[in-house]
C-alpha atoms as a PDB file:
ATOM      1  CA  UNK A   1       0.000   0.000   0.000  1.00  0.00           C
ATOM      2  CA  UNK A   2       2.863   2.506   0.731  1.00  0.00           C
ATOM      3  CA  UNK A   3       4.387   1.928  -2.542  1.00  0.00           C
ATOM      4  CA  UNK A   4       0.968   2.336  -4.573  1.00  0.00           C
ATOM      5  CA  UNK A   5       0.774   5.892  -2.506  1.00  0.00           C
ATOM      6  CA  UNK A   6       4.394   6.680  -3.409  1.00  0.00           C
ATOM      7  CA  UNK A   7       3.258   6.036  -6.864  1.00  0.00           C
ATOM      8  CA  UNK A   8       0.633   8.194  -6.871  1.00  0.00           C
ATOM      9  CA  UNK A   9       2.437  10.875  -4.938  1.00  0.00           C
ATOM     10  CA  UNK A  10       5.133  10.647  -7.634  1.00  0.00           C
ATOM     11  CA  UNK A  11       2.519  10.763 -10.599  1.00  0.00           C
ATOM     12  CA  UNK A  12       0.773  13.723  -9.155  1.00  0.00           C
ATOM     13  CA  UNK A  13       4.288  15.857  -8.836  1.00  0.00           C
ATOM     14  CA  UNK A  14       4.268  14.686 -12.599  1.00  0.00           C
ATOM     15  CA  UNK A  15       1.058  15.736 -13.519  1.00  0.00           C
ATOM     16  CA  UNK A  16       1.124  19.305 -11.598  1.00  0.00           C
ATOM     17  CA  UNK A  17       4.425  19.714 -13.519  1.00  0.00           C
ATOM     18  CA  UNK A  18       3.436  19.170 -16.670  1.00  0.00           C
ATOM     19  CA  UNK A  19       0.220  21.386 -15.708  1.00  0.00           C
ATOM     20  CA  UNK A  20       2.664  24.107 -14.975  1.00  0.00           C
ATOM     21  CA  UNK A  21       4.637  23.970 -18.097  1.00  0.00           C
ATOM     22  CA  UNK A  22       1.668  24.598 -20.239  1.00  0.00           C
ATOM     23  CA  UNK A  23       0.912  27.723 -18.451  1.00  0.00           C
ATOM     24  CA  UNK A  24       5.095  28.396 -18.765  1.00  0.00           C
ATOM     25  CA  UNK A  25       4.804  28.156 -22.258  1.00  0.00           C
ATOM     26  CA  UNK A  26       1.213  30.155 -22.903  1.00  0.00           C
ATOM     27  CA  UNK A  27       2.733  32.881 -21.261  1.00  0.00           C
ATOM     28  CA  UNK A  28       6.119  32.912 -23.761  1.00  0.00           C
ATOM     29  CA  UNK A  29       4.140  32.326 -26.526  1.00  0.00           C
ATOM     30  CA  UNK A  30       1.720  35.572 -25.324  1.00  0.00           C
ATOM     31  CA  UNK A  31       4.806  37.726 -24.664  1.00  0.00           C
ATOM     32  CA  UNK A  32       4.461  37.870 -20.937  1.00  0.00           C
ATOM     33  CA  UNK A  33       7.413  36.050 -19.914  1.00  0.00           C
ATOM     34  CA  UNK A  34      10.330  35.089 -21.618  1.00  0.00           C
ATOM     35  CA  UNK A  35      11.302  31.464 -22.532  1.00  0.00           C
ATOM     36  CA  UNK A  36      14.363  29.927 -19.758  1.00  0.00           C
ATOM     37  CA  UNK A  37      13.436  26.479 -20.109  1.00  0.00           C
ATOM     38  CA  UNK A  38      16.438  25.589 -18.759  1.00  0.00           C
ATOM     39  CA  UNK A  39      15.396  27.323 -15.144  1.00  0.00           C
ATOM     40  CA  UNK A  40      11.926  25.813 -15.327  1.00  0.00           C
ATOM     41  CA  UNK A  41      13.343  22.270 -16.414  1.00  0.00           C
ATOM     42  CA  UNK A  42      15.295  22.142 -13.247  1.00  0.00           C
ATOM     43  CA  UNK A  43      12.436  23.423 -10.882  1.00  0.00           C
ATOM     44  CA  UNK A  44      10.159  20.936 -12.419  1.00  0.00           C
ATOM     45  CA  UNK A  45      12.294  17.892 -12.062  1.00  0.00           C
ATOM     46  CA  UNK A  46      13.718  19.005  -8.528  1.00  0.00           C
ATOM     47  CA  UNK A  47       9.578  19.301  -7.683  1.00  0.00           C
ATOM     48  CA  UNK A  48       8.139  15.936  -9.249  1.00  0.00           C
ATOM     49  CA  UNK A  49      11.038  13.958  -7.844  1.00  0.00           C
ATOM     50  CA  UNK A  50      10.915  14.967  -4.193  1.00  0.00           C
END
């Protein structure tokens, strides 16, 4: 049971990741922010692997 919650805790950090990189990349493609995917790559992975 722990390692089916782990799973899902790990899938969710995946999902709200991937969540926030569409809203990353609506907002360079609208102009309001400019594109470091670089940065963002590393805050992602550091989130949905913790």
């Amino acid at each position: 049971m722990r390692a089916r919650q782990a799973d899902l805790l790990h899938l969710s950090g995946v999902l709200d990741a991937a969540l926030e990189y569409e809203d990353y990349i609506s907002e360079v493609n609208s102009g309001s922010r400019v594109a470091d995917h670089s940065h963002w790559l590393y805050l992602s992975l550091t989130r949905a692997t913790s």
